[in-house]
N, C-alpha and C. Protein backbone atom coordinates (compact mmCIF):
# COMPACT_ATOMS: atom_id res chain seq x y z
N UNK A 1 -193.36 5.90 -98.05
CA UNK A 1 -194.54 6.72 -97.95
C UNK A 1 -194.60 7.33 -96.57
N UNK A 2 -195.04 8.64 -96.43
CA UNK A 2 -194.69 9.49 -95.02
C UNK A 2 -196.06 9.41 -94.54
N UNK A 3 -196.50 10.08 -93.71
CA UNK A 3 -197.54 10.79 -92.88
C UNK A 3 -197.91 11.29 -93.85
N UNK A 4 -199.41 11.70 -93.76
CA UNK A 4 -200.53 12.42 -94.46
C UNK A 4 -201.07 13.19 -93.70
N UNK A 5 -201.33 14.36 -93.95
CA UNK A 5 -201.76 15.54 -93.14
C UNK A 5 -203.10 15.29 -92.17
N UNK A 6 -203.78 14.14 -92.66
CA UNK A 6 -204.98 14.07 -91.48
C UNK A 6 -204.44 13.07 -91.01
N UNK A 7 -203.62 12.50 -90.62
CA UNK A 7 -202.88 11.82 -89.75
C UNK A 7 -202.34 12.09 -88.19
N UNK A 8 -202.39 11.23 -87.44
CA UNK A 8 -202.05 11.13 -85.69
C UNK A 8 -200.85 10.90 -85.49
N UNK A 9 -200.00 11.68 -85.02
CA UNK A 9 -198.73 11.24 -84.63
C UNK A 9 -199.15 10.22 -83.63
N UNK A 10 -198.00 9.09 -83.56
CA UNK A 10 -197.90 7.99 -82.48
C UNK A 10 -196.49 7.79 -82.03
N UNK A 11 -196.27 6.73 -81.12
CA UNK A 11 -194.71 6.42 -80.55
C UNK A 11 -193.62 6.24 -81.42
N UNK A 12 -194.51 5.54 -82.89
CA UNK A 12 -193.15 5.29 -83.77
C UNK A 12 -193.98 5.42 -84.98
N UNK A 13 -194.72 7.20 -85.15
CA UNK A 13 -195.05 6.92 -86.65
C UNK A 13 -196.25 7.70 -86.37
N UNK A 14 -197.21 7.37 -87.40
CA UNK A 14 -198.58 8.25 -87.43
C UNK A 14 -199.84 7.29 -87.95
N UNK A 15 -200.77 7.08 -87.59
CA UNK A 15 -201.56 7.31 -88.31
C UNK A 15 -203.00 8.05 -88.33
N UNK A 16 -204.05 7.64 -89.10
CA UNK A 16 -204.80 8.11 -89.22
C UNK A 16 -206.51 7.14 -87.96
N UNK A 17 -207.26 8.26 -88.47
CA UNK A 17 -208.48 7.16 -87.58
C UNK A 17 -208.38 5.99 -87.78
N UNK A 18 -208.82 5.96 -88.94
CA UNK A 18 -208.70 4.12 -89.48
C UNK A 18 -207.28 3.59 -89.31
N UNK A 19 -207.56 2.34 -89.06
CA UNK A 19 -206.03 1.93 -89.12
C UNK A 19 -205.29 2.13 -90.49
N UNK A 20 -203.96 2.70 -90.31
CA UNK A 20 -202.70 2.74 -91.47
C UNK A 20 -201.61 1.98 -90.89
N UNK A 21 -200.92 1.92 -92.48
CA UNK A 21 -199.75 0.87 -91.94
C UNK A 21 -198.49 1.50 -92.15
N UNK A 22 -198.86 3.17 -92.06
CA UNK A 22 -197.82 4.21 -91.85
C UNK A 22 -197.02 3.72 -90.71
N UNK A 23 -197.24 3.53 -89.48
CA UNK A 23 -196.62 2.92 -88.31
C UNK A 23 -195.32 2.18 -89.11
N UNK A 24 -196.02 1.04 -89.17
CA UNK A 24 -195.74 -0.32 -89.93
C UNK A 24 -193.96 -0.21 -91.37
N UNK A 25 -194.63 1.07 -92.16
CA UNK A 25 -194.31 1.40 -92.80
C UNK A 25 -192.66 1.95 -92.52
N UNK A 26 -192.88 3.47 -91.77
CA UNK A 26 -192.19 3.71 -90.91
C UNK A 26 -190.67 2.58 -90.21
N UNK A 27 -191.63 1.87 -89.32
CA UNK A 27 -190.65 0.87 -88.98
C UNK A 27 -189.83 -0.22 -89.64
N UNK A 28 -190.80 -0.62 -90.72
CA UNK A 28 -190.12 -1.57 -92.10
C UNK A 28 -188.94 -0.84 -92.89
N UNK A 29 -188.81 0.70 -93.16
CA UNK A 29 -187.65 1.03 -93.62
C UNK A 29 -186.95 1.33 -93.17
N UNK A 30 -187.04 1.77 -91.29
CA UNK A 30 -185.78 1.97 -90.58
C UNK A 30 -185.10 0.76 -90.84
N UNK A 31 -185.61 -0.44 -90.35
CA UNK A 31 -184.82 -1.71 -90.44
C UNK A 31 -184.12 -2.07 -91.29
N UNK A 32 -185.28 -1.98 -92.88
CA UNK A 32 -183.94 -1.88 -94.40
C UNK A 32 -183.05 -1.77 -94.54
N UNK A 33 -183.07 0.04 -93.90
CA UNK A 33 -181.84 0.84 -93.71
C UNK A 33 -180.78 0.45 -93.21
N UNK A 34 -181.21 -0.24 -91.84
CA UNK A 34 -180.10 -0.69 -90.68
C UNK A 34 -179.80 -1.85 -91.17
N UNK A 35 -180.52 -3.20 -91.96
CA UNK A 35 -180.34 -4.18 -92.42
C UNK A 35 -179.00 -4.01 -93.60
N UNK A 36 -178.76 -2.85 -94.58
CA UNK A 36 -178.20 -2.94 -95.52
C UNK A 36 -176.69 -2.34 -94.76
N UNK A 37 -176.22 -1.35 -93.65
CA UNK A 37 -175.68 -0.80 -92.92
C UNK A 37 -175.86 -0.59 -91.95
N UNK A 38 -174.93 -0.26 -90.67
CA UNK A 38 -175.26 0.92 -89.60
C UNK A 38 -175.60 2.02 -89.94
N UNK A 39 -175.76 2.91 -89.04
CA UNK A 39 -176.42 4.03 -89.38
C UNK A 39 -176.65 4.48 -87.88
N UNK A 40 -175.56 6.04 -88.27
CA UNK A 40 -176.23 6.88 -86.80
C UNK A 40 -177.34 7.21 -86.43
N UNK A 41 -177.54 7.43 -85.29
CA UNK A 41 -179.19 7.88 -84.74
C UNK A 41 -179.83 9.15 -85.74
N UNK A 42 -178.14 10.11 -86.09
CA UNK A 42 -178.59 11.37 -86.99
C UNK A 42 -178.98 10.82 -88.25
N UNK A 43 -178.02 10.15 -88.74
CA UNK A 43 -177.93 9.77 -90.52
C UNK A 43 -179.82 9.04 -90.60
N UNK A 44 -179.94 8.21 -89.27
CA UNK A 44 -181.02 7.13 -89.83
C UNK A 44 -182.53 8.63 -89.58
N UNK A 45 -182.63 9.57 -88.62
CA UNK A 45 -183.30 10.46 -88.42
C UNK A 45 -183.49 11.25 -90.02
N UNK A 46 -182.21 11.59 -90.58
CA UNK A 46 -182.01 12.61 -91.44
C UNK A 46 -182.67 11.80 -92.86
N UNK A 47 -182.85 10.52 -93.08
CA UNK A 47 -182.78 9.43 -93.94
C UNK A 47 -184.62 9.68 -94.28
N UNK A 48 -184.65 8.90 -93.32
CA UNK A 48 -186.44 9.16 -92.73
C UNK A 48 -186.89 10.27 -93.16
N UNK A 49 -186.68 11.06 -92.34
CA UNK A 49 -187.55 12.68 -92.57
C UNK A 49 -187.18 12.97 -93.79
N UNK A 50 -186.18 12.63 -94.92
CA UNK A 50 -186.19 13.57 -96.13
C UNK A 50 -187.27 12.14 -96.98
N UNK A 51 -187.78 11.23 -96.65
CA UNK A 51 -188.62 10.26 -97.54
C UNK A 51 -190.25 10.51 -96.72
N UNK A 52 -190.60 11.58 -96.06
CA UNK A 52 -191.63 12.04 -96.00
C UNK A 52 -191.85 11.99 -94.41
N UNK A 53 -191.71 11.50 -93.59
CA UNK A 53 -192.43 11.16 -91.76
C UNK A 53 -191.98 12.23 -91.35
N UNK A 54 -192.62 12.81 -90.59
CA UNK A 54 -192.41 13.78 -89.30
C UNK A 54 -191.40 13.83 -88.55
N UNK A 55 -190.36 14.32 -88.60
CA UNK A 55 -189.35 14.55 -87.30
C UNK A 55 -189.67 13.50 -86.28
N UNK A 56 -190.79 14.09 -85.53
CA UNK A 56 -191.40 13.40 -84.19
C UNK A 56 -191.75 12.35 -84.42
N UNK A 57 -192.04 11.45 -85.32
CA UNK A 57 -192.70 10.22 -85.54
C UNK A 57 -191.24 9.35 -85.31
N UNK A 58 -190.21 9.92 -86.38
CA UNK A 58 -189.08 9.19 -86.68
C UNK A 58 -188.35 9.14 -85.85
N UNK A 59 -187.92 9.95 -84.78
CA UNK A 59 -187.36 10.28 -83.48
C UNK A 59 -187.95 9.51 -82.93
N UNK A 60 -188.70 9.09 -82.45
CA UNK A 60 -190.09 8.13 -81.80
C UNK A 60 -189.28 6.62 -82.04
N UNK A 61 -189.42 6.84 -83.76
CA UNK A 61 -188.99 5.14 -83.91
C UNK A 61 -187.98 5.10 -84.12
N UNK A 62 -186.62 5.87 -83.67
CA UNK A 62 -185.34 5.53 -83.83
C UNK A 62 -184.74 5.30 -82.32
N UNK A 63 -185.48 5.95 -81.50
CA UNK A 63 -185.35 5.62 -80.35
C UNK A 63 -185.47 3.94 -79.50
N UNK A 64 -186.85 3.93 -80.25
CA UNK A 64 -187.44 2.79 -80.00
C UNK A 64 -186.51 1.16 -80.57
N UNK A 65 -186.07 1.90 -81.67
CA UNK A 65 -184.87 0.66 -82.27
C UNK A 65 -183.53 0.50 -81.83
N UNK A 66 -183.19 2.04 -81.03
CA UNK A 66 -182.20 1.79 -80.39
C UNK A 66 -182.44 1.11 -79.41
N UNK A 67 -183.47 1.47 -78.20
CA UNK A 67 -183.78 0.71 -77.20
C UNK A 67 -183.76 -0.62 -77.33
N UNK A 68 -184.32 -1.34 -78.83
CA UNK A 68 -184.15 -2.48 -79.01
C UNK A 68 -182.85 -3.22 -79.08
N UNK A 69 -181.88 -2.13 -79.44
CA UNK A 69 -180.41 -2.81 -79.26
C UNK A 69 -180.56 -3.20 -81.35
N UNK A 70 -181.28 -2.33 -82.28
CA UNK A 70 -181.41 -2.75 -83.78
C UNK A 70 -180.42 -1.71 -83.98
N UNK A 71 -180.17 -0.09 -83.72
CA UNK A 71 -179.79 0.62 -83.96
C UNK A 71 -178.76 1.33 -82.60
N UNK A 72 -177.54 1.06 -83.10
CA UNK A 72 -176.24 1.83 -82.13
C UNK A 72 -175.43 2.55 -82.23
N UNK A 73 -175.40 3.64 -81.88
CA UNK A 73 -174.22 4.49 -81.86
C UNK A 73 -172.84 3.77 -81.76
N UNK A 74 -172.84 3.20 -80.85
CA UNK A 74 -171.59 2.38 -80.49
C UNK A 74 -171.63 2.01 -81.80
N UNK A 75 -172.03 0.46 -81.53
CA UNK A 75 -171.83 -0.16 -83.32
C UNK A 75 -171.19 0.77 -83.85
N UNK A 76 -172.08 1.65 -84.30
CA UNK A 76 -172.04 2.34 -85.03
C UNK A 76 -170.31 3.02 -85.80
N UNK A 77 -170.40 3.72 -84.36
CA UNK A 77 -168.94 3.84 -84.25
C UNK A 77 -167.56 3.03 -84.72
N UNK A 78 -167.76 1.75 -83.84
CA UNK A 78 -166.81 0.43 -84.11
C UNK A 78 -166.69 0.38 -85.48
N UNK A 79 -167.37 0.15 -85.80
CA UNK A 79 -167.75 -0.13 -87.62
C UNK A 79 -166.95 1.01 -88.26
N UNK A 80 -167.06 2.06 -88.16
CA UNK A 80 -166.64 3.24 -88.98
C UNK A 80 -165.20 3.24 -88.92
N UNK A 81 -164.51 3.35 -87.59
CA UNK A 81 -163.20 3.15 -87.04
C UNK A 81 -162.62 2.04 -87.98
N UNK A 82 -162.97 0.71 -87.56
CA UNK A 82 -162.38 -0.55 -88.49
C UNK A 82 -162.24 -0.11 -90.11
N UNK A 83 -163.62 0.21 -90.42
CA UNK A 83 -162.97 0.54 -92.08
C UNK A 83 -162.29 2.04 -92.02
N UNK A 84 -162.34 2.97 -91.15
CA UNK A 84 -161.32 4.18 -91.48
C UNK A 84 -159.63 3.75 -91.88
N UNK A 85 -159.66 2.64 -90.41
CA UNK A 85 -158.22 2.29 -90.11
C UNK A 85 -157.68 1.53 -91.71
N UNK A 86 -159.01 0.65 -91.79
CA UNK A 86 -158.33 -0.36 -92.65
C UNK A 86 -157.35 0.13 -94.28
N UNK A 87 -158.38 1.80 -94.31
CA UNK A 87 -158.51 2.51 -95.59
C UNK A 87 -157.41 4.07 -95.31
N UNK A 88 -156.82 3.49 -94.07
CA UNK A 88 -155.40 4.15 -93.91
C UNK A 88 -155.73 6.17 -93.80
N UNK A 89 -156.69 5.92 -92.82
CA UNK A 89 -156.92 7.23 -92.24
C UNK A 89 -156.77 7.20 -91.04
N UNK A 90 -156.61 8.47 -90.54
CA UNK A 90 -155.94 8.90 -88.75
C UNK A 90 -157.13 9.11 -88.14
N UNK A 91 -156.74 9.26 -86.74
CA UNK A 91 -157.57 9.45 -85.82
C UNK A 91 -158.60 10.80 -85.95
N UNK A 92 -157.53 12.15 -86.24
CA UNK A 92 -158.47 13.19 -86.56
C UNK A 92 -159.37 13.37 -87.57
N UNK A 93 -158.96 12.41 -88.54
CA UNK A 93 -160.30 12.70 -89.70
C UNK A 93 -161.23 11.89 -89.07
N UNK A 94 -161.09 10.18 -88.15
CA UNK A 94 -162.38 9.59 -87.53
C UNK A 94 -163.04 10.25 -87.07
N UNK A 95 -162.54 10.83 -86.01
CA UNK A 95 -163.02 11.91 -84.85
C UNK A 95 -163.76 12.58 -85.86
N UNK A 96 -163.91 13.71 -86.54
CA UNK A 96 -164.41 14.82 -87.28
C UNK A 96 -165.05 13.90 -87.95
N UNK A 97 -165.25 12.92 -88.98
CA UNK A 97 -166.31 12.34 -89.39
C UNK A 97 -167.22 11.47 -88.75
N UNK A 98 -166.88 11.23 -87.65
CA UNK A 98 -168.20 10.48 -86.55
C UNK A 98 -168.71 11.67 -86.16
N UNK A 99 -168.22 12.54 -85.41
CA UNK A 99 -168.86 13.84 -84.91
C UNK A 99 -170.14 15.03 -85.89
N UNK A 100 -169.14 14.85 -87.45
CA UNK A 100 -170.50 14.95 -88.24
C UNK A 100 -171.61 14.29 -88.48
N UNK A 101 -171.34 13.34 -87.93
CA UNK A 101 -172.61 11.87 -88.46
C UNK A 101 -173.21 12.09 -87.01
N UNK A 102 -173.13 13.27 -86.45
CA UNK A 102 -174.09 12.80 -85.11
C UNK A 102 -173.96 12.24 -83.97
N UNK A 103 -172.46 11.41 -84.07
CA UNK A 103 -172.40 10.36 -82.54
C UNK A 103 -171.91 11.41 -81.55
N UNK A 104 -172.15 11.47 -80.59
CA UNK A 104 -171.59 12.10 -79.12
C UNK A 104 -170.24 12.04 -79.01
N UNK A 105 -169.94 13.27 -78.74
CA UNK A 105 -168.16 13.23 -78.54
C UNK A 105 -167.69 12.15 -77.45
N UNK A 106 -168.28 11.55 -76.55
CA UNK A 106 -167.63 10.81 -75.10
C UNK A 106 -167.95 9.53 -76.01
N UNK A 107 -168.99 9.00 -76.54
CA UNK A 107 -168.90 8.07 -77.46
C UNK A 107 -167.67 7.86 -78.23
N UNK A 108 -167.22 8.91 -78.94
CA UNK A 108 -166.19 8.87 -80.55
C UNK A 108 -164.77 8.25 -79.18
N UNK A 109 -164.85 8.81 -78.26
CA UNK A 109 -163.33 9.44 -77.72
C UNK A 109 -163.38 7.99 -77.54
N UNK A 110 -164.03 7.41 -76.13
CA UNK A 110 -164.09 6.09 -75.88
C UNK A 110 -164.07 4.96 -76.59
N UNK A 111 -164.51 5.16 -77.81
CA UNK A 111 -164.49 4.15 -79.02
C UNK A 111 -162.88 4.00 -80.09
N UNK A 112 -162.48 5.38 -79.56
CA UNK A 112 -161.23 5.51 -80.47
C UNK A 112 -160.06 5.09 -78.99
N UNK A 113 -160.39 5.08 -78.02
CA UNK A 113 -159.54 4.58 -76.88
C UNK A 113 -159.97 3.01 -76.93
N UNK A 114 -160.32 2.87 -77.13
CA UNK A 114 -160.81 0.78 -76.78
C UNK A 114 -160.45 0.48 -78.05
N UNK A 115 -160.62 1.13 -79.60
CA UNK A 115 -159.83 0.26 -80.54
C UNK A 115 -158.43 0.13 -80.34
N UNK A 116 -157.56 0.95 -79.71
CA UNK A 116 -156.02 0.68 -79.20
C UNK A 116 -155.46 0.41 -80.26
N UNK A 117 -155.64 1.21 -81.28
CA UNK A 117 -155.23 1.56 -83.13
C UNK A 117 -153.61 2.15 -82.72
N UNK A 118 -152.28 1.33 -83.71
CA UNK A 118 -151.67 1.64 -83.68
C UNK A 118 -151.09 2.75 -84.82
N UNK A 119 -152.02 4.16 -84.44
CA UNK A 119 -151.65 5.28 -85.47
C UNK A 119 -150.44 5.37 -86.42
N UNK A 120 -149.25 4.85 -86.19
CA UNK A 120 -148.23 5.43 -86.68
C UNK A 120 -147.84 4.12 -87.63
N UNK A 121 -148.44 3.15 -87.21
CA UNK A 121 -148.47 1.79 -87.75
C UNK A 121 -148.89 2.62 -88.99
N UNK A 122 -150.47 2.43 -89.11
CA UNK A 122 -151.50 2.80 -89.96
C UNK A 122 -150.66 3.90 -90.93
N UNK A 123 -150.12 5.14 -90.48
CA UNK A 123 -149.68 5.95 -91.34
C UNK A 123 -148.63 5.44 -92.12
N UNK A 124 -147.41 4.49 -91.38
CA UNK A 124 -146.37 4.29 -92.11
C UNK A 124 -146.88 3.05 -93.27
N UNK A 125 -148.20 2.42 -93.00
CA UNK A 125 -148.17 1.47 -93.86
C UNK A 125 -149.09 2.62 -95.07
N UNK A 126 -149.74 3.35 -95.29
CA UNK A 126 -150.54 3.96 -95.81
C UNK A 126 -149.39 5.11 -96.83
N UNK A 127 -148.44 5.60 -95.74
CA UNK A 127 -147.49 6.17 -96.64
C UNK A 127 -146.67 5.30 -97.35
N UNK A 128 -146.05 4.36 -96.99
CA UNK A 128 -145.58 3.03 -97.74
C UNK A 128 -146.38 2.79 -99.10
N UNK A 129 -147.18 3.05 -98.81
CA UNK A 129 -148.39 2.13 -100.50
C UNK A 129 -148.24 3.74 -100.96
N UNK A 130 -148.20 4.76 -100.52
CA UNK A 130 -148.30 5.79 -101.27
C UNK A 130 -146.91 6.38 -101.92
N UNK A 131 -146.21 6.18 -101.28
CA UNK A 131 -144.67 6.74 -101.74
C UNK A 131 -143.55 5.71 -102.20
N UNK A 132 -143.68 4.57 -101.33
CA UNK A 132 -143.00 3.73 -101.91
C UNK A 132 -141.83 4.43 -100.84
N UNK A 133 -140.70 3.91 -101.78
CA UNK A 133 -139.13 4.27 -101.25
C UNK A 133 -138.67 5.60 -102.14
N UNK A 134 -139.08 6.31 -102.77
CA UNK A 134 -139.09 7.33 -103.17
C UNK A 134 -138.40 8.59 -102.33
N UNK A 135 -137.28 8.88 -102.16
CA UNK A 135 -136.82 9.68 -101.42
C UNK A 135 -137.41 11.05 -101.87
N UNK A 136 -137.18 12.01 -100.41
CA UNK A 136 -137.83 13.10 -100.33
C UNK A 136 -136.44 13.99 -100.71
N UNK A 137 -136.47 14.43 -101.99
CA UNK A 137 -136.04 15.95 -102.71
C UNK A 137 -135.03 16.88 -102.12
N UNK A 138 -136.55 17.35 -101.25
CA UNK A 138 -135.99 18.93 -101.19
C UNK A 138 -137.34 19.52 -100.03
N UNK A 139 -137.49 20.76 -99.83
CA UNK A 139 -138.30 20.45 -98.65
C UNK A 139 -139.59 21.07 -99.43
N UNK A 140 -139.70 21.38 -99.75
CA UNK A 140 -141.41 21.76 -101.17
C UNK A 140 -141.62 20.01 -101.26
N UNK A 141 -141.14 19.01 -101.47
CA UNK A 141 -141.55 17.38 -101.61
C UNK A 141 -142.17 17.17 -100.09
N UNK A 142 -141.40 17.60 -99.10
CA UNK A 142 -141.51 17.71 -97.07
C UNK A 142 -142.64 17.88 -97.15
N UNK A 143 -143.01 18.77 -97.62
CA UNK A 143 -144.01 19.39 -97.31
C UNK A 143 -145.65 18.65 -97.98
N UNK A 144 -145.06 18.72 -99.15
CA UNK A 144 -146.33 18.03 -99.98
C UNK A 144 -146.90 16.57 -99.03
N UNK A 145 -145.64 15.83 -98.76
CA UNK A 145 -146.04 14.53 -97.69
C UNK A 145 -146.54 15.10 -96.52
N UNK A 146 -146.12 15.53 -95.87
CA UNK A 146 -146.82 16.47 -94.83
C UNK A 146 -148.50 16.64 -95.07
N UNK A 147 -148.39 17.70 -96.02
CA UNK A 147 -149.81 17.83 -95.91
C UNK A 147 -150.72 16.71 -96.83
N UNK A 148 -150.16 15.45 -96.60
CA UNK A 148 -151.28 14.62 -97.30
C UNK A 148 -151.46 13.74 -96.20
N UNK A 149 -150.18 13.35 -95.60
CA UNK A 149 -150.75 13.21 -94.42
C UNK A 149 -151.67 13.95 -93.15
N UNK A 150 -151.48 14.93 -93.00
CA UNK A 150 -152.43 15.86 -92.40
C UNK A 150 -154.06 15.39 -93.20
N UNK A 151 -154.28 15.48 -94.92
CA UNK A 151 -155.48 15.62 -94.81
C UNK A 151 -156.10 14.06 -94.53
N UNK A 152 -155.43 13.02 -94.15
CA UNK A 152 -155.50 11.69 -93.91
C UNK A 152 -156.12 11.67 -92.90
N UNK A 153 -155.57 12.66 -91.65
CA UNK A 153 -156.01 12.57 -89.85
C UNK A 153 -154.89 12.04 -89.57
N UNK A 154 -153.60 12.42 -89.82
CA UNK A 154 -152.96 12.10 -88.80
C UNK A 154 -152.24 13.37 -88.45
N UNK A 155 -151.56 13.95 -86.72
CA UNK A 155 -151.30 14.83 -86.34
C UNK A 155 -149.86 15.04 -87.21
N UNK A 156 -149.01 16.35 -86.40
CA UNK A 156 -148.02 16.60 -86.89
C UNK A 156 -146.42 15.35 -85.92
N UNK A 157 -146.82 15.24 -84.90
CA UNK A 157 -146.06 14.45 -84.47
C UNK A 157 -145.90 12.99 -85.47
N UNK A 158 -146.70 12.50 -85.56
CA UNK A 158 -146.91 11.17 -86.43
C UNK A 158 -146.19 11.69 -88.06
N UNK A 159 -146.42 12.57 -88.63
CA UNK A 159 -145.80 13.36 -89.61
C UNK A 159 -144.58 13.53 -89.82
N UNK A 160 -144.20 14.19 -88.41
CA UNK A 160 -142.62 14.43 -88.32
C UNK A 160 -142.22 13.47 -88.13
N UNK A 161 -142.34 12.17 -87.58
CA UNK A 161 -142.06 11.04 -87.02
C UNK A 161 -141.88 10.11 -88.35
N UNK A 162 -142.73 10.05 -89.40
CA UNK A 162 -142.60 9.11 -90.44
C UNK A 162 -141.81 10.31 -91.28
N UNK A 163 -141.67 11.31 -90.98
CA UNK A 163 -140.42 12.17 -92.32
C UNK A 163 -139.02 12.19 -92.42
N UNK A 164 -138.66 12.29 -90.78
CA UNK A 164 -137.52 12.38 -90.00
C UNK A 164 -136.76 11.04 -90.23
């Protein structure tokens, strides 16, 4: 349940003269949210405001949960990386899907430098489950591996490197 038009914006929420437990409210489903997953500062903002609260209310209380150390970008981050890696995607699709979700580029970079992910590991085991020992053809086959690795996130070096 959101804000109601005769309602007071506050630090984390709104209410009205009388006491509401819009505040209350507010703050009980950020936590849900964060309880069932992480969740970027954007995703948990974007979450909120489409189930009725004010921009400003929800900004208010996402702040306030980060401050609490409930809600992290970091985390956030870590988390995403571990299952990207685990699910045999590259660095450039992480990068481009944290960056859509909102986290700060000096965040993504730093987070993808401290996991110390061995990329080529990841690709050769990912192409392994995908190809098997299946020799490559002809170069129309080159290519097809190529670009599936590409849409994975991994560069062309790592590419040429597991083709060659």
């Amino acid at each position: 349940m959101g804000p109601r038009d005769d309602q007071v914006e506050t630090d984390c929420g709104a209410h009205s003269v009388a006491p509401d437990s819009s505040d209350r409210d507010l703050m009980h489903t950020a936590v849900r949210l964060l309880a069932m997953r992480e969740h970027s500062q954007k995703e948990l903002v974007t979450k909120l405001t489409k189930r009725g609260w004010s921009e400003h209310a929800v900004i208010a209380c996402v702040e306030r949960l980060s401050d609490e150390g409930l809600q992290s970008d970091q985390r956030y981050t870590e988390g995403l990386i571990r299952s990207r890696v685990s699910k045999g995607y590259g660095p450039l699709r992480v990068r481009m899907e944290l960056l859509e979700r909102g986290v700060e580029r000096a965040v993504v970079e730093a987070a993808l430098r401290a996991a110390a992910v061995d990329w080529l590991a990841v690709a050769g085991e990912w192409y392994a489950r995908r190809y098997g020992e299946a020799p490559i053809i002809d170069m129309k086959e080159r290519g097809r591996r190529h670009q599936a690795l590409a849409r994975r996130g991994f560069d062309a070096s790592i590419s040429r490197e597991l083709l060659d």
